[in-house]
C-alpha atoms as a PDB file:
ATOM      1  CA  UNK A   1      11.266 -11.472  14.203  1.00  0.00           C
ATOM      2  CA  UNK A   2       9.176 -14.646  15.216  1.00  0.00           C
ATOM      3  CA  UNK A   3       5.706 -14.875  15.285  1.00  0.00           C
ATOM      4  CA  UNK A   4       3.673 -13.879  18.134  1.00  0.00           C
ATOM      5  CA  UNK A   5       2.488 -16.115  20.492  1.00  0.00           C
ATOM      6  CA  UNK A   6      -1.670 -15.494  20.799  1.00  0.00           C
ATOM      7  CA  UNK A   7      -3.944 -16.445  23.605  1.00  0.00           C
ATOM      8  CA  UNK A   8      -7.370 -17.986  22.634  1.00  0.00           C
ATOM      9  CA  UNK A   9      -9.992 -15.379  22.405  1.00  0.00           C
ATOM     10  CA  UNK A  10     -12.258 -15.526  25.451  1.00  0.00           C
ATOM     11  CA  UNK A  11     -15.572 -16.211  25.188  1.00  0.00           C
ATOM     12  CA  UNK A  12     -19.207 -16.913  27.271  1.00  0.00           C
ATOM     13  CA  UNK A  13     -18.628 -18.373  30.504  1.00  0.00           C
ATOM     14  CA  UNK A  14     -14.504 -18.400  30.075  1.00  0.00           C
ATOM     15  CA  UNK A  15     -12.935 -18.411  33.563  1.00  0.00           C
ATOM     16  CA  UNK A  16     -11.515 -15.695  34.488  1.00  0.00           C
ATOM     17  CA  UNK A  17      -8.895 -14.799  37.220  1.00  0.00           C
ATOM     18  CA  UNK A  18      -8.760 -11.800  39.435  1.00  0.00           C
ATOM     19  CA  UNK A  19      -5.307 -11.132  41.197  1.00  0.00           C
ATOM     20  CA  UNK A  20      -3.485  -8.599  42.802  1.00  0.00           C
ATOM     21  CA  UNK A  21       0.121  -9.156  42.410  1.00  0.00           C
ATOM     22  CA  UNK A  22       0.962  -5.408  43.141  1.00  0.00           C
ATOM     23  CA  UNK A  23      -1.340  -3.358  46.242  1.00  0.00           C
ATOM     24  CA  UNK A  24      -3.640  -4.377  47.793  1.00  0.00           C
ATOM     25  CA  UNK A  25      -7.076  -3.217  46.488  1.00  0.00           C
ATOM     26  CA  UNK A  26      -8.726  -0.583  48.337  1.00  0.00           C
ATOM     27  CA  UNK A  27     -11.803  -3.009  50.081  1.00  0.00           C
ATOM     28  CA  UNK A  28     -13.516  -6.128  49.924  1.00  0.00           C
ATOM     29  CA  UNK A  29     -16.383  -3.635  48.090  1.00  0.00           C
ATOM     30  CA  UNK A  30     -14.417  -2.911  45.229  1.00  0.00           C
ATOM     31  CA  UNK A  31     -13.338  -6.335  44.870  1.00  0.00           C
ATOM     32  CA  UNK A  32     -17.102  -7.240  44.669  1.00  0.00           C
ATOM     33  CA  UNK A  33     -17.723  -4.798  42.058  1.00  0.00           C
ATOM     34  CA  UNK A  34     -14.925  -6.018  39.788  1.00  0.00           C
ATOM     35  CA  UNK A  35     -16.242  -9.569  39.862  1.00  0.00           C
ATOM     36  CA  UNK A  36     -19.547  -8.331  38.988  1.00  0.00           C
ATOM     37  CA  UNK A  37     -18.200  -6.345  36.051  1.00  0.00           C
ATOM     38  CA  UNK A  38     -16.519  -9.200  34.869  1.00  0.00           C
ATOM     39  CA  UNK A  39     -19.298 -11.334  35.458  1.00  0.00           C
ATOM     40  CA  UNK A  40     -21.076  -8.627  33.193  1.00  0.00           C
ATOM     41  CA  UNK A  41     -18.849  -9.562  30.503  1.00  0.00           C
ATOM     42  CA  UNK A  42     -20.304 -12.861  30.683  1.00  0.00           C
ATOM     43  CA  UNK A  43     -17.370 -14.619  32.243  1.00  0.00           C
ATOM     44  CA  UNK A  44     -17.529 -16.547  34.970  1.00  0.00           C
ATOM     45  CA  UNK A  45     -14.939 -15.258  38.069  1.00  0.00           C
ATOM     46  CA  UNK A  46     -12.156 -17.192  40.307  1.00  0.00           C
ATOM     47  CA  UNK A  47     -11.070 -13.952  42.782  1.00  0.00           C
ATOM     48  CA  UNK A  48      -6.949 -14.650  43.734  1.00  0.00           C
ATOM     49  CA  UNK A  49      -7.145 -16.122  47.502  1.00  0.00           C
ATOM     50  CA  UNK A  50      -4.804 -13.812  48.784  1.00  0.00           C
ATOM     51  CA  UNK A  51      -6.482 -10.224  46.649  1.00  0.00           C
ATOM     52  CA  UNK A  52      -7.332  -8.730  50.247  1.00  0.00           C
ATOM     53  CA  UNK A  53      -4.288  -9.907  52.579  1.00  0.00           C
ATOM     54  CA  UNK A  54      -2.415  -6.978  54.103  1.00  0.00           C
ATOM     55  CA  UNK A  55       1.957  -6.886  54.050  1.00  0.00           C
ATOM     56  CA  UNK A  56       2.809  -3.462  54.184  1.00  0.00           C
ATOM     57  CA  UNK A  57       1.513  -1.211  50.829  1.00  0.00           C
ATOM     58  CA  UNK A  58       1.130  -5.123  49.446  1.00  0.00           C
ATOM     59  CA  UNK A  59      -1.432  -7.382  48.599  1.00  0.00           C
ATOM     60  CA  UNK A  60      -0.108 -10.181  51.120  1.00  0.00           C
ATOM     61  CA  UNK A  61       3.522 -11.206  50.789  1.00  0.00           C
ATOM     62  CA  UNK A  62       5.669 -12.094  47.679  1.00  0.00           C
ATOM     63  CA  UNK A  63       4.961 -15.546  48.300  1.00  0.00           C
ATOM     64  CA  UNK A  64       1.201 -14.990  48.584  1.00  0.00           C
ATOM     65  CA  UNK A  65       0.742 -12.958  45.746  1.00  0.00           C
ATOM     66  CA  UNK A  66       3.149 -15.433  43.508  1.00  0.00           C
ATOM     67  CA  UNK A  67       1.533 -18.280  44.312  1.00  0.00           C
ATOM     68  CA  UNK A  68      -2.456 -16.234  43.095  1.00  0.00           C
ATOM     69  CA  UNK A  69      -0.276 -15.919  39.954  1.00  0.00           C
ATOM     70  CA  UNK A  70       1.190 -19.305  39.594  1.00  0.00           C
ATOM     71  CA  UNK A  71      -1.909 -21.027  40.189  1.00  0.00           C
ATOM     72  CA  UNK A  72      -4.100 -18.874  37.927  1.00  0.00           C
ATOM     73  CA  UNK A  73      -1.171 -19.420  35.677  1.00  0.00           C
ATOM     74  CA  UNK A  74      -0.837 -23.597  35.954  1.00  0.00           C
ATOM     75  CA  UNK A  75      -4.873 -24.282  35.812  1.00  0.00           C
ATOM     76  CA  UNK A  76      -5.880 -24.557  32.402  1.00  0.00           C
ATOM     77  CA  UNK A  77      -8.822 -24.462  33.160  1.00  0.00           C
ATOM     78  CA  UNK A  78      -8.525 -20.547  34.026  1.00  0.00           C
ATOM     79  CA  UNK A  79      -8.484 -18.366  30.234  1.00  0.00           C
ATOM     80  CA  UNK A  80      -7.985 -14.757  31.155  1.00  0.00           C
ATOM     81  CA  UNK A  81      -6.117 -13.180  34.362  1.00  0.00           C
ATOM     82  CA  UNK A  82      -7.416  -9.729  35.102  1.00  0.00           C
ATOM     83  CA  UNK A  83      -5.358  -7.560  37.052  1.00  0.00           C
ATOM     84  CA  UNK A  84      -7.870  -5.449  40.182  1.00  0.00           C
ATOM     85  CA  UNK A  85      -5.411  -2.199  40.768  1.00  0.00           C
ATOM     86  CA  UNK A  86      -1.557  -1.547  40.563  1.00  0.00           C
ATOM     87  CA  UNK A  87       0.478   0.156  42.975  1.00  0.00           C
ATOM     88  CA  UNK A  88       3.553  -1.223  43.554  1.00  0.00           C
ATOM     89  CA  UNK A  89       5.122  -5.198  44.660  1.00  0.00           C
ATOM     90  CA  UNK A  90       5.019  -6.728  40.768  1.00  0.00           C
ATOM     91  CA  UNK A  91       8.455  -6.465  40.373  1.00  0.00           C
ATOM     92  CA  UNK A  92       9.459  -8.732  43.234  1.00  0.00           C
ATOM     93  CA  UNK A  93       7.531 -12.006  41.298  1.00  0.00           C
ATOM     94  CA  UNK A  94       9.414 -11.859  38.088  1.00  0.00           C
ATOM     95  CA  UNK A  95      12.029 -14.655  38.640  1.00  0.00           C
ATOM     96  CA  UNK A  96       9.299 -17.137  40.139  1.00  0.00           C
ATOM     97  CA  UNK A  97       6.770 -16.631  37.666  1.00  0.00           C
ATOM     98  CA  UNK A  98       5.831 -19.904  35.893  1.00  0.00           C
ATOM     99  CA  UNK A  99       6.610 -18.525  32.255  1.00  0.00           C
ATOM    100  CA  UNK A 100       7.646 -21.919  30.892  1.00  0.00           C
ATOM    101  CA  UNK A 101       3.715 -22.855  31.166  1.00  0.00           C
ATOM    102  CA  UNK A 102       2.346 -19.929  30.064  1.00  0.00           C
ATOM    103  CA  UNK A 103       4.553 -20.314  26.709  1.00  0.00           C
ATOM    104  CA  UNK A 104       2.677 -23.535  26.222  1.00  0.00           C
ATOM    105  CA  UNK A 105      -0.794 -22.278  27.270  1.00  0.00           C
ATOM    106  CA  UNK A 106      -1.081 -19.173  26.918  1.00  0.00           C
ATOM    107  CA  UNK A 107      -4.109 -17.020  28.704  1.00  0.00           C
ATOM    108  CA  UNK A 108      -4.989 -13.719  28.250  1.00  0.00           C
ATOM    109  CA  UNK A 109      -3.597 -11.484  30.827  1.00  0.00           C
ATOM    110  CA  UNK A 110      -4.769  -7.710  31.301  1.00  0.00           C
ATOM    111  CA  UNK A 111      -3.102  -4.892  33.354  1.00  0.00           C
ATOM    112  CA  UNK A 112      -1.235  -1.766  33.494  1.00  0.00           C
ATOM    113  CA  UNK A 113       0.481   0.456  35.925  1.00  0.00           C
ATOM    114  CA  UNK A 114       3.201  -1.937  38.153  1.00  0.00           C
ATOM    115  CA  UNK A 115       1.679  -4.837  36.633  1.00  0.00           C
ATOM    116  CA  UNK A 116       2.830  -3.719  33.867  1.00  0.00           C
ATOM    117  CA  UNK A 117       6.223  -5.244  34.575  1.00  0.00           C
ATOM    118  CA  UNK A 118       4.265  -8.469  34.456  1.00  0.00           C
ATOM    119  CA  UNK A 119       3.210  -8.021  31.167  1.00  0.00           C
ATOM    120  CA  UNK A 120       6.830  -7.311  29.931  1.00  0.00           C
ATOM    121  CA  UNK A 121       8.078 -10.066  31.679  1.00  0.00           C
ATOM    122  CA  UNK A 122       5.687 -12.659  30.088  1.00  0.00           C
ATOM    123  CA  UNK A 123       6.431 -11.088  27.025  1.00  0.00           C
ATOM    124  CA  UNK A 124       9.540 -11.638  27.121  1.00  0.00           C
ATOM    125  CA  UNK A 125      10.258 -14.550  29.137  1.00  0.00           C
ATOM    126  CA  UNK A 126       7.730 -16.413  26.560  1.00  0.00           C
ATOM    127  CA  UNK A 127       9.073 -15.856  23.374  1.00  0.00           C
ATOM    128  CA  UNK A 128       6.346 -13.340  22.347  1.00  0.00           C
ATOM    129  CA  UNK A 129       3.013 -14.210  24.265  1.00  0.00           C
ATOM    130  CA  UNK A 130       0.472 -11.175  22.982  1.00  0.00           C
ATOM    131  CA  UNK A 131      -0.427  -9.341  26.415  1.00  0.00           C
ATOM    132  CA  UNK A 132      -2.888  -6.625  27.152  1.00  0.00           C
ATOM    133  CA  UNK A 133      -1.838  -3.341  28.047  1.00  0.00           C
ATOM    134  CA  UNK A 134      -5.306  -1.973  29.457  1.00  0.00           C
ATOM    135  CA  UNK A 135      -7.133  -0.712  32.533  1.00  0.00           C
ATOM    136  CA  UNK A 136      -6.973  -2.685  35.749  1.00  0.00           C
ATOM    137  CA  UNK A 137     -10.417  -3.162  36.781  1.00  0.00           C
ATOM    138  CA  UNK A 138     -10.277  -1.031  39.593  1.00  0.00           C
ATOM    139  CA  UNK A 139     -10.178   1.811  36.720  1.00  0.00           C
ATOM    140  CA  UNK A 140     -12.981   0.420  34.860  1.00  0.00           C
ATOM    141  CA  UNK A 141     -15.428   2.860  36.089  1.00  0.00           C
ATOM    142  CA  UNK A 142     -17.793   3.416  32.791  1.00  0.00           C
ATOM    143  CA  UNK A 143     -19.387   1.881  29.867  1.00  0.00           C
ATOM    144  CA  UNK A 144     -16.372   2.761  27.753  1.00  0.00           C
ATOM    145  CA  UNK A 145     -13.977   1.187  29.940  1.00  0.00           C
ATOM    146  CA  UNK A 146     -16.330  -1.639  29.932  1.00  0.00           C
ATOM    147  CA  UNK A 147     -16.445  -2.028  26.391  1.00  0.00           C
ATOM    148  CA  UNK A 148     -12.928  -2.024  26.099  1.00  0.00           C
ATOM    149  CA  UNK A 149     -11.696  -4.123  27.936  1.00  0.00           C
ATOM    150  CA  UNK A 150     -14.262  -6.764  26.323  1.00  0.00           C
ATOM    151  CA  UNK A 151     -13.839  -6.297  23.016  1.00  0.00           C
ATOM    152  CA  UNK A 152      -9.519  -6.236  23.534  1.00  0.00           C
ATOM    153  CA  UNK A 153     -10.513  -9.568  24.834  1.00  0.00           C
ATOM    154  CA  UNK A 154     -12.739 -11.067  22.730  1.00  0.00           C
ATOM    155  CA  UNK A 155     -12.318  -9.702  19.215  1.00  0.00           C
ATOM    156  CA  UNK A 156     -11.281 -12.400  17.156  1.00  0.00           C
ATOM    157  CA  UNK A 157      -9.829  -9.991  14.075  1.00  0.00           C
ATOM    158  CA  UNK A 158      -8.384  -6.611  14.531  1.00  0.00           C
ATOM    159  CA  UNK A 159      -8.807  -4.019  17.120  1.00  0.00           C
ATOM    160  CA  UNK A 160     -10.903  -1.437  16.209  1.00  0.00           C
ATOM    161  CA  UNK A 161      -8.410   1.889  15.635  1.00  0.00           C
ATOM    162  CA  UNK A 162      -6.555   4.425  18.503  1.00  0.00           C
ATOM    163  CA  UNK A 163      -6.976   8.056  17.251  1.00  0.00           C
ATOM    164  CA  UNK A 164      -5.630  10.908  19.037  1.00  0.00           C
ATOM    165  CA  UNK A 165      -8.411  12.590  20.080  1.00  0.00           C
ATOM    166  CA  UNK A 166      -8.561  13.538  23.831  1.00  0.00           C
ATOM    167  CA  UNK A 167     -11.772  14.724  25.344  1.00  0.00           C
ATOM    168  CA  UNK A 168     -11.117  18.542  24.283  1.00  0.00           C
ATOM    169  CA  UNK A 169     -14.120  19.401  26.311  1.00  0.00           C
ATOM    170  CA  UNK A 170     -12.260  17.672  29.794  1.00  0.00           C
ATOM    171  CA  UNK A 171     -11.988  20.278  32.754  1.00  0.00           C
ATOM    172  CA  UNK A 172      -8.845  18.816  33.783  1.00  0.00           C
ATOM    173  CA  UNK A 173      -6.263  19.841  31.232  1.00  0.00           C
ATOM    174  CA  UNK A 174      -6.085  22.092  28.121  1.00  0.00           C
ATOM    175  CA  UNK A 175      -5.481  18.367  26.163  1.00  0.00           C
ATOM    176  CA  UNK A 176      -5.363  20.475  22.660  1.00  0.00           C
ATOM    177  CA  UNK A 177      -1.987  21.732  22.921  1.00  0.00           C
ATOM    178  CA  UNK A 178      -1.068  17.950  23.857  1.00  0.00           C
ATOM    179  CA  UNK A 179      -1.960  16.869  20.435  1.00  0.00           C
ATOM    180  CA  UNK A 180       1.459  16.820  18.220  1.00  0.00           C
ATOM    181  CA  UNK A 181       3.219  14.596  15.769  1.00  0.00           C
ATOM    182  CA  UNK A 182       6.218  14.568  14.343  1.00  0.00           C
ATOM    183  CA  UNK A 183       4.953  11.504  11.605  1.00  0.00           C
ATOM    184  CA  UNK A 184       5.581  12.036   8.040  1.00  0.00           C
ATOM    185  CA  UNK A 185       5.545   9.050   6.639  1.00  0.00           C
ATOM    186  CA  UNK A 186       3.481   6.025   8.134  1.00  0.00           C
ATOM    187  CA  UNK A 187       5.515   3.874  10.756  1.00  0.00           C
ATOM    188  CA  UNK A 188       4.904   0.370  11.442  1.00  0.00           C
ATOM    189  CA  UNK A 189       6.064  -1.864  14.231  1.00  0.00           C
ATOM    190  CA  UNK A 190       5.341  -4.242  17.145  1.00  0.00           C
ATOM    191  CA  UNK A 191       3.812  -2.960  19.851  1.00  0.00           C
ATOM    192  CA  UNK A 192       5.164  -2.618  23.076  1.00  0.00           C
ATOM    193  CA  UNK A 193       5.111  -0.581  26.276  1.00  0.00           C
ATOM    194  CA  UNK A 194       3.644   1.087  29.409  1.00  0.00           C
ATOM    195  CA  UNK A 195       3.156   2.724  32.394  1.00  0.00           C
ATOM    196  CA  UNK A 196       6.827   4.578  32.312  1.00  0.00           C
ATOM    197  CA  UNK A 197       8.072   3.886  35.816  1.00  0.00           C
ATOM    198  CA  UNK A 198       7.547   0.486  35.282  1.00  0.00           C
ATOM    199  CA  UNK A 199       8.942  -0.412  32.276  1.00  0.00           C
ATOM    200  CA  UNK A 200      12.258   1.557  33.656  1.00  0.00           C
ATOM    201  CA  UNK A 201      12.385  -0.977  36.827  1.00  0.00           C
ATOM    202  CA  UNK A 202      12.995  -3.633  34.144  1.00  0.00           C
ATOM    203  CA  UNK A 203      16.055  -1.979  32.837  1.00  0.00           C
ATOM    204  CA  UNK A 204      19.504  -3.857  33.850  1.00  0.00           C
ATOM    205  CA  UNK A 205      17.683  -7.073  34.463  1.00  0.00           C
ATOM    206  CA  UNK A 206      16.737 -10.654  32.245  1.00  0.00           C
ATOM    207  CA  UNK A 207      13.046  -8.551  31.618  1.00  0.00           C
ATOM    208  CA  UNK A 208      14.485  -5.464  30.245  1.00  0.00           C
ATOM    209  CA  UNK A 209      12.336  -4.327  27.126  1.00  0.00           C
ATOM    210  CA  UNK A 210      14.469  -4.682  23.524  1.00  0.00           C
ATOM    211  CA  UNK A 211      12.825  -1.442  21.636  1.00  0.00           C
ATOM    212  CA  UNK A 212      14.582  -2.195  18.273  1.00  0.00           C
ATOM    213  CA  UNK A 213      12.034  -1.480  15.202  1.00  0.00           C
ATOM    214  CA  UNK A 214       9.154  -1.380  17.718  1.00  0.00           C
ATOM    215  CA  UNK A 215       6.480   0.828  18.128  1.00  0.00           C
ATOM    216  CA  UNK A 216       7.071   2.381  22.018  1.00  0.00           C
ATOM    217  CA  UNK A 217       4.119   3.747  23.991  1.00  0.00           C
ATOM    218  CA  UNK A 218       4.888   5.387  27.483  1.00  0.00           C
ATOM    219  CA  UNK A 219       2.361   6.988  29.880  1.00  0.00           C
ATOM    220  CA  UNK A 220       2.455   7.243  34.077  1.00  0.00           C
ATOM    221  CA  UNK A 221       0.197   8.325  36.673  1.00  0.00           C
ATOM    222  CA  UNK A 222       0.526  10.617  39.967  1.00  0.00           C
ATOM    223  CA  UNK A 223       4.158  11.210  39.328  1.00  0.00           C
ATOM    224  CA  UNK A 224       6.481  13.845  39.498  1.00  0.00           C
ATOM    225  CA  UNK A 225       7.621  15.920  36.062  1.00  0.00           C
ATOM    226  CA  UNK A 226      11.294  15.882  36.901  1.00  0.00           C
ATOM    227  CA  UNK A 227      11.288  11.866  37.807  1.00  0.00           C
ATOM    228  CA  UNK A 228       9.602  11.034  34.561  1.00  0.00           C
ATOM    229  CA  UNK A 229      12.324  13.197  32.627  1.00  0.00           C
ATOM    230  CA  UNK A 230      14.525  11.348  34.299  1.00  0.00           C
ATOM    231  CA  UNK A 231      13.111   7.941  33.471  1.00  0.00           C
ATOM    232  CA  UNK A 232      12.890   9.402  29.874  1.00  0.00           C
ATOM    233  CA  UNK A 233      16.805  10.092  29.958  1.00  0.00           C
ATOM    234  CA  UNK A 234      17.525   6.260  31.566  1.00  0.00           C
ATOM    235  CA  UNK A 235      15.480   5.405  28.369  1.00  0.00           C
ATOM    236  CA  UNK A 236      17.551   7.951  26.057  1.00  0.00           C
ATOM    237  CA  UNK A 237      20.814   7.217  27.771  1.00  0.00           C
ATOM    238  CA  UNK A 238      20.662   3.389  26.907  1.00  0.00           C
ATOM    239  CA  UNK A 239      19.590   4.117  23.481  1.00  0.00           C
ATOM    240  CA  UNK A 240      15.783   2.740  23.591  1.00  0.00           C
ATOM    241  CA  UNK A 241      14.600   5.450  21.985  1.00  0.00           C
ATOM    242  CA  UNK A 242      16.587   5.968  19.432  1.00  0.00           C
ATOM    243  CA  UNK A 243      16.542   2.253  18.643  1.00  0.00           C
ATOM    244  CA  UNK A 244      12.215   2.543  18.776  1.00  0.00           C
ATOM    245  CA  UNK A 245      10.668   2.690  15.473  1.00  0.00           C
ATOM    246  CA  UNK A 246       8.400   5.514  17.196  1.00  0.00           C
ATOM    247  CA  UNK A 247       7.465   6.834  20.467  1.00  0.00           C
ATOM    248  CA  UNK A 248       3.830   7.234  21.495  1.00  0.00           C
ATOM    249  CA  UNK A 249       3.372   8.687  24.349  1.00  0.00           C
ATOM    250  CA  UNK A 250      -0.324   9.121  26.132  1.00  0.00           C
ATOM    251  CA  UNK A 251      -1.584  10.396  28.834  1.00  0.00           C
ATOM    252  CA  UNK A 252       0.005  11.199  31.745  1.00  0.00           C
ATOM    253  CA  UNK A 253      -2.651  11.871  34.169  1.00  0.00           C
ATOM    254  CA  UNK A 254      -1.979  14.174  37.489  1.00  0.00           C
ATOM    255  CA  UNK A 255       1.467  14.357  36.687  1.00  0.00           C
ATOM    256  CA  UNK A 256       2.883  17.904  37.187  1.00  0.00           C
ATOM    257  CA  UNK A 257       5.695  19.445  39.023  1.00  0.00           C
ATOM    258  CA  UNK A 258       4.823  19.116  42.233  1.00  0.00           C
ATOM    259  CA  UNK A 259       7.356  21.117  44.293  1.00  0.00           C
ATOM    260  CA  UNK A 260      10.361  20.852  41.713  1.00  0.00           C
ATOM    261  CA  UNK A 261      11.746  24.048  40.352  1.00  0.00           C
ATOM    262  CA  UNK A 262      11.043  23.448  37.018  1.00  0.00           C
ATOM    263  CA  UNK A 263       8.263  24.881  35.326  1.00  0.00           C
ATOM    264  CA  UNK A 264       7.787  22.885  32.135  1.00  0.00           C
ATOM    265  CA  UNK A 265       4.884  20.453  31.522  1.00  0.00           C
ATOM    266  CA  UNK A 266       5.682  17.273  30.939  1.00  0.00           C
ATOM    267  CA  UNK A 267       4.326  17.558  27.699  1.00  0.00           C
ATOM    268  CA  UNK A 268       7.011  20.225  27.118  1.00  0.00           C
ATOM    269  CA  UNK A 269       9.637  17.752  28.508  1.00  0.00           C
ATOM    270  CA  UNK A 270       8.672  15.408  26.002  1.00  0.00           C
ATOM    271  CA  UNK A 271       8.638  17.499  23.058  1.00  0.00           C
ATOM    272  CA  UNK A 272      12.171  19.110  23.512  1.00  0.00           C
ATOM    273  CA  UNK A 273      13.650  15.933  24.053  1.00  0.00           C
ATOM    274  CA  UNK A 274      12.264  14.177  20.786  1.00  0.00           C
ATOM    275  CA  UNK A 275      13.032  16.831  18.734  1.00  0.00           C
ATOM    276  CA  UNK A 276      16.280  17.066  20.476  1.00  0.00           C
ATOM    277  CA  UNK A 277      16.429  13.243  19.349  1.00  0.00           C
ATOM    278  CA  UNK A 278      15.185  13.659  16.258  1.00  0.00           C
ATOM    279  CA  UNK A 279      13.376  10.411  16.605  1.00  0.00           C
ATOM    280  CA  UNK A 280       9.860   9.783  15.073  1.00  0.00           C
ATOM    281  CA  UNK A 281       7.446  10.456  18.129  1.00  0.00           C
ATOM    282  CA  UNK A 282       3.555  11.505  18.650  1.00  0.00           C
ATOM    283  CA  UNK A 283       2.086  12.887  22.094  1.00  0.00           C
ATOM    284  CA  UNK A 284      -1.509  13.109  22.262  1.00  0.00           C
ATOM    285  CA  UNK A 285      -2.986   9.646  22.573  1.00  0.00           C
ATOM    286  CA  UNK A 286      -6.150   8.374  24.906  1.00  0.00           C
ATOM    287  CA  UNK A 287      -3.824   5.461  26.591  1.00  0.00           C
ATOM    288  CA  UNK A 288      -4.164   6.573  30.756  1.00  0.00           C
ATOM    289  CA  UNK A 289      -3.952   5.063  33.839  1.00  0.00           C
ATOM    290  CA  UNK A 290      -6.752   7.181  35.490  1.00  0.00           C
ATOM    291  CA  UNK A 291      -7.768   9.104  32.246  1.00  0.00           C
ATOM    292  CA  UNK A 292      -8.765   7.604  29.653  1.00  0.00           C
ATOM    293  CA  UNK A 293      -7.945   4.389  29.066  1.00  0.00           C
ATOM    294  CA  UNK A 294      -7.231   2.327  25.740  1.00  0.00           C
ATOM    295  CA  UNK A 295      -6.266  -1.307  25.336  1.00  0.00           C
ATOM    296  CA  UNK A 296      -2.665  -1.937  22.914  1.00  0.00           C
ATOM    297  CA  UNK A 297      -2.244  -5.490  22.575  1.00  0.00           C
ATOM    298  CA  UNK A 298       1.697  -5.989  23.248  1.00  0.00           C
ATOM    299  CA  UNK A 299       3.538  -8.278  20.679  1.00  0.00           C
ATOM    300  CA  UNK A 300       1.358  -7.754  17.297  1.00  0.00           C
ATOM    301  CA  UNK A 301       2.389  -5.373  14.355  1.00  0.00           C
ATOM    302  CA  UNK A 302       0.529  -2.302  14.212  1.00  0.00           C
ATOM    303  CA  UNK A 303       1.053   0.865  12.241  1.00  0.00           C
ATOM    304  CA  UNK A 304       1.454   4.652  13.715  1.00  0.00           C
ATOM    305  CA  UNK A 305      -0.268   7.038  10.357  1.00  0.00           C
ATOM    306  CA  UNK A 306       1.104  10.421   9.440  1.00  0.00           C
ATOM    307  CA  UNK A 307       0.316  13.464  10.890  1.00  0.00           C
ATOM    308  CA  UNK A 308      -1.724  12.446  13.782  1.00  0.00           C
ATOM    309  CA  UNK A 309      -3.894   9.665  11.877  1.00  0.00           C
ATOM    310  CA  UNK A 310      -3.682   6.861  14.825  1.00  0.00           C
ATOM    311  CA  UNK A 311      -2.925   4.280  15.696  1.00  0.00           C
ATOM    312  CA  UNK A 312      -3.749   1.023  13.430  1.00  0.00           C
ATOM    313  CA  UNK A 313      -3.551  -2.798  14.253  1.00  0.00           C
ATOM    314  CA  UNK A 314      -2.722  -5.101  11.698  1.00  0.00           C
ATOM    315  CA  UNK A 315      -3.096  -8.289  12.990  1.00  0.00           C
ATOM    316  CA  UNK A 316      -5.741  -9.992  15.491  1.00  0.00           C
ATOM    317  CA  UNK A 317      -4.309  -9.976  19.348  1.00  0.00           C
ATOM    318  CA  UNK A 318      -6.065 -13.430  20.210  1.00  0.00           C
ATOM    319  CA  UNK A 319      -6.669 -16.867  18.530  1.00  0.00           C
ATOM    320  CA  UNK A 320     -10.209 -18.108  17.452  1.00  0.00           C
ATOM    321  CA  UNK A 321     -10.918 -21.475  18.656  1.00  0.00           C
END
């Protein structure tokens, strides 16, 4: 396996891009409050021309929102590219995006949901780029999102630890009897993943994700139980997870049956099918799209302890100057 490709770390008054290559985000408020959090981070902001344009359930049209990309992609002078929200119109950019540049300058780039088929793409497409699986900024909504999206960004050695330890205390869910592992021995691996609908898009095409050996993460918002287990099967059916080192799998946030006959949990989906795999798995983790978020740096080795232990990171995501 080759090296992985790093972006520099980013640092005080680093430009930074804002884009919306998937929906459009919700007003020209929000927008202004995602600057100013970025700003915050003591970054200095570029906002995509087209962020606020209007095509249907997309931010402008595919040639709009590929040419924010492109051009945050082709200016050096631009460090980081921050995805605002997700949604759903990524896809449609993947065979115009400029990945030959990006392999020679690489930038930091930050998403999840749809975008995350960006972030697989690059991946890809680059020969190993390290991207940022993390909260669009539209879900940055507190100091700890805040915090982590920073330091993922500009931690020059190794991300501080994952640990499985949902908010037990949370209203929303009895998280406790999400916690499970099926880790005996420590499992290491490169990283890579994401939201769950979107990484399944990829599958048949040039971007689809190659799980040998690697450490898989999966997690999905506002999505139906019996459409995740059968992205999960797509996933089983091909042989990515039996080919993954491990599965992690984290949250997945106001997903529940909504009108299908079954009654399991998706929780209980996930279970019965890894044990029905036999494949090394763990459920349990804080990596949401509208929960609670973590940051997994795609592309560097990291190591999945025993018995619920977490999550480890062995090497730095970004490059010091």
């Amino acid at each position: 396996m080759t090296a992985a490709i790093k972006p520099r770390a980013l640092k005080k008054d680093s430009v930074v891009a804002l884009l919306a290559p998937s929906s459009r985000p919700p007003s020209p408020v929000e927008v202004n409050r995602c600057k100013a959090l970025v700003e915050k981070m003591g970054f200095k902001v570029v906002v995509g021309k087209h962020v606020l344009d209007a095509h249907g359930y997309m931010a402008g049209t595919d040639a709009a929102r590929l040419a924010d990309l492109n051009e945050a992609i082709e200016d050096d002078s631009i460090e980081g590219i921050f995805m605002l929200c997700g949604g759903y119109g990524a896809l449609r950019l993947l065979p115009e995006i400029n990945y030959r540049h990006l392999s020679k300058n690489p930038k930091v780039i930050i998403g999840s949901g749809d975008c995350t088929a960006i972030l697989l793409a690059v991946h890809k497409m680059t020969g190993g780029m390290v991207v940022f699986y993390g909260p669009n900024l539209n879900e940055v909504v507190d100091k700890r999102g805040f915090e982590l999206v920073k330091e993922a960004v500009c931690t020059r050695g190794s991300l501080t630890a994952i640990e499985p330890n949902f908010d037990f205390n949370s209203p929303e869910h009895d998280l406790k009897s999400y916690c499970h592992s099926s880790i005996e021995e420590d499992v290491e691996g490169v990283l890579l993943g994401g939201n769950l609908t979107s990484l399944v898009s990829l599958m048949g095409t040039a971007y689809q994700i190659e799980t040998e050996s690697r450490l898989l993460f999966l997690n999905d918002n506002k999505e139906r139980n019996d459409i995740l287990d059968r992205w999960l099967t797509n996933l089983t059916v091909c042989g990515a997870m039996q080919a993954a080192a491990a599965v992690i799998y984290g949250e997945f946030h106001d997903c529940y049956q909504r009108g299908a006959y079954s009654m399991h949990s998706i929780y209980e989906l996930i279970i019965e099918r890894m044990d029905r795999l036999q494949s090394p798995y763990a459920v349990g983790f804080p990596l949401g799209e509208g929960g609670r978020p973590s940051v997994l740096p795609i592309g560097i080795r990291a190591r999945l302890g025993k018995n619920n232990a977490g999550l480890t990171f062995l090497e730095a995501a970004v490059e010091s100057d």
